[in-house]
C-alpha atoms as a PDB file:
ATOM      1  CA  UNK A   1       6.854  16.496  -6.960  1.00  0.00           C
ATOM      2  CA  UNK A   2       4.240  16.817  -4.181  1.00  0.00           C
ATOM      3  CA  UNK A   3       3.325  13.561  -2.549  1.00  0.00           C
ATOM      4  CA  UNK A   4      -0.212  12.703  -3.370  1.00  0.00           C
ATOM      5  CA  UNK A   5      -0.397   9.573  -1.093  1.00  0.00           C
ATOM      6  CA  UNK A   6       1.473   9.057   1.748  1.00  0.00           C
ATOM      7  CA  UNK A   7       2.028   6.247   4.481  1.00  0.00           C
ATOM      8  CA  UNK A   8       1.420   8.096   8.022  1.00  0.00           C
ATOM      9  CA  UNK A   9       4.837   9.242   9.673  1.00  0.00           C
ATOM     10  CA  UNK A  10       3.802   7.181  12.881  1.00  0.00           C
ATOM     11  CA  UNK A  11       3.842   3.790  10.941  1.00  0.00           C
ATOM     12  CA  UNK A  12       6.931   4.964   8.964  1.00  0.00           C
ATOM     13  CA  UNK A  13       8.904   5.795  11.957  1.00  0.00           C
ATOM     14  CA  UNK A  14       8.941   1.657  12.760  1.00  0.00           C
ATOM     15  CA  UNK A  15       8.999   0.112   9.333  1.00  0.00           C
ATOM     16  CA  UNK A  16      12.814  -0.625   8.515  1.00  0.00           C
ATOM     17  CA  UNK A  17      14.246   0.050   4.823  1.00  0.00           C
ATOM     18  CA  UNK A  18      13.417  -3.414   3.818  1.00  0.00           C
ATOM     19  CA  UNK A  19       9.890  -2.553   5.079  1.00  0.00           C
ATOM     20  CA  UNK A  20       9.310   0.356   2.831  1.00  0.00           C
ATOM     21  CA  UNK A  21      10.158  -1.606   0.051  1.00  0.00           C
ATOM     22  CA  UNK A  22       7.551  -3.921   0.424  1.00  0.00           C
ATOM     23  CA  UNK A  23       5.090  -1.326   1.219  1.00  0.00           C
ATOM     24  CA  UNK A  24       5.896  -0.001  -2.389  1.00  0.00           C
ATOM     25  CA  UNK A  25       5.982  -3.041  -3.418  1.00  0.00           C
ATOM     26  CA  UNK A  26       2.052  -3.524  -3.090  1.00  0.00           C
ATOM     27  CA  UNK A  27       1.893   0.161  -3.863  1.00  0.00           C
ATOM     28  CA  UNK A  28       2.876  -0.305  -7.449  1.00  0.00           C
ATOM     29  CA  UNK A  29       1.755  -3.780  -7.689  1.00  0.00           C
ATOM     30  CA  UNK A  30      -2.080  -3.342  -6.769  1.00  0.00           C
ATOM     31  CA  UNK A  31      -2.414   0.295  -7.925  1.00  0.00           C
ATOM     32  CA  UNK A  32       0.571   1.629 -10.148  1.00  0.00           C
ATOM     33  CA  UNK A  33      -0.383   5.451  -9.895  1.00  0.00           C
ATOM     34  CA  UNK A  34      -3.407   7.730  -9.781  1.00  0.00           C
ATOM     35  CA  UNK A  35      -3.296   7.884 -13.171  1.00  0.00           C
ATOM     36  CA  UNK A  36      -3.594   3.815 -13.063  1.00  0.00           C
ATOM     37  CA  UNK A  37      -6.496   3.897 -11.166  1.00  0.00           C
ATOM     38  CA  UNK A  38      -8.536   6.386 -12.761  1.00  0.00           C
ATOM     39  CA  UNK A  39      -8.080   4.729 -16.060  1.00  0.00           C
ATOM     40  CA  UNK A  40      -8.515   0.918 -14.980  1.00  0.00           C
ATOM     41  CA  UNK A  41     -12.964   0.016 -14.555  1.00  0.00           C
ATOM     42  CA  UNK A  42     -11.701  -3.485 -13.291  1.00  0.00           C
ATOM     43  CA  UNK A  43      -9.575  -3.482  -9.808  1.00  0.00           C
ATOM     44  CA  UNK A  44      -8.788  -6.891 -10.461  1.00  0.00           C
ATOM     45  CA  UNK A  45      -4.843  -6.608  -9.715  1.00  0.00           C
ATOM     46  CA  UNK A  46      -2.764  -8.256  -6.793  1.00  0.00           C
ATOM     47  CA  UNK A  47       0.402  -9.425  -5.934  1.00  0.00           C
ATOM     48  CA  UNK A  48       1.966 -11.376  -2.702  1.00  0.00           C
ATOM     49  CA  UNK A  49       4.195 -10.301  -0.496  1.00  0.00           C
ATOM     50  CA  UNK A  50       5.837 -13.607   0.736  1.00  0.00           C
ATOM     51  CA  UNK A  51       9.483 -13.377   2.642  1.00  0.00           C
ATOM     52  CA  UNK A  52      11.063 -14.471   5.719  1.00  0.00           C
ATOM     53  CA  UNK A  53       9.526 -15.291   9.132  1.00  0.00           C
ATOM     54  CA  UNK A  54       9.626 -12.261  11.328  1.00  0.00           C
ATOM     55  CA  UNK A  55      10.687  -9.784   8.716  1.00  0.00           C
ATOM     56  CA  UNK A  56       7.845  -7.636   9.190  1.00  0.00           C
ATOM     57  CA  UNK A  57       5.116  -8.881   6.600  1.00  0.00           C
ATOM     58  CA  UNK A  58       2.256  -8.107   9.052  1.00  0.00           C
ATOM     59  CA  UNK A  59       3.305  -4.096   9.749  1.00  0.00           C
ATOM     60  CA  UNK A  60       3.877  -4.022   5.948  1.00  0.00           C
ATOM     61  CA  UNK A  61       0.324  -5.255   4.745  1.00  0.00           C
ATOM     62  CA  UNK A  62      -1.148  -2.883   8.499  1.00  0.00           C
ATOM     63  CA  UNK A  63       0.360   0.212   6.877  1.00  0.00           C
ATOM     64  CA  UNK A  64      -0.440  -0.591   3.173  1.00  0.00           C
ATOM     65  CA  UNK A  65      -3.844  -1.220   3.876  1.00  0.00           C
ATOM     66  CA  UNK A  66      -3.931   2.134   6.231  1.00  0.00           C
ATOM     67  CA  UNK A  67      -2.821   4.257   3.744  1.00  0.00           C
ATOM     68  CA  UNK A  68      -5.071   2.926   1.464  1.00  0.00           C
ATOM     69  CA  UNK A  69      -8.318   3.909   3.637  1.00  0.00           C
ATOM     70  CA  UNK A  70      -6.963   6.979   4.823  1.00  0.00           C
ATOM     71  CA  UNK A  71      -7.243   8.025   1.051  1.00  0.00           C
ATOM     72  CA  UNK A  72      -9.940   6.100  -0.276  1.00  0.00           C
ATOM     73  CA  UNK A  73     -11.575   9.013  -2.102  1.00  0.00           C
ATOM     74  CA  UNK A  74      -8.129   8.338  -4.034  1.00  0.00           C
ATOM     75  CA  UNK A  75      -8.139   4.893  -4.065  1.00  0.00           C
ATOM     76  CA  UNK A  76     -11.218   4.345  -4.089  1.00  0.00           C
ATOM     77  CA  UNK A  77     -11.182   1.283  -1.818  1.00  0.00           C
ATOM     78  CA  UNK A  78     -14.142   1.763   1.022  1.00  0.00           C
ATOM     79  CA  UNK A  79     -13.280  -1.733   3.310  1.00  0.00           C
ATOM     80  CA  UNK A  80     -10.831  -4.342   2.702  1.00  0.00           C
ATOM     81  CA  UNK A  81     -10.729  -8.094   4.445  1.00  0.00           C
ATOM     82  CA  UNK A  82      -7.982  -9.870   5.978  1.00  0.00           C
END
């Protein structure tokens, strides 16, 4: 069970436990798997990632969206607007 996708140790090292939920969260919410994504023509899915004030929303969607470009010839996601 090799990781395929992975969030960079430097941003995991400050998200809390709570955090890395939410990061999976939108992980399995927007994509599901590799698998997912290679079967699905329409990227159409979302989600929202609502919670407390100063839980750490902002470093959440920062690493998701990271990850996401780092391996965009996985995901195949090229920009993304905030």
């Amino acid at each position: 069970n090799e990781a395929i996708i992975e969030v960079s140790p430097k941003l995991v090292q400050h998200l809390k436990p709570h955090q890395i939920e939410g990061v999976e969260f939108l992980w399995n919410n927007i994509f599901e798997s590799i698998e997912a994504i290679e079967k699905k023509k329409a990227r159409s899915n979302g989600c929202i990632l609502a919670h407390c004030m100063g839980l750490g929303k902002t470093l959440q969607v920062i690493s998701f969206i990271h990850t996401i470009l780092k391996y965009s010839h996985l995901t195949h996601v090229q920009r993304c607007l905030v």
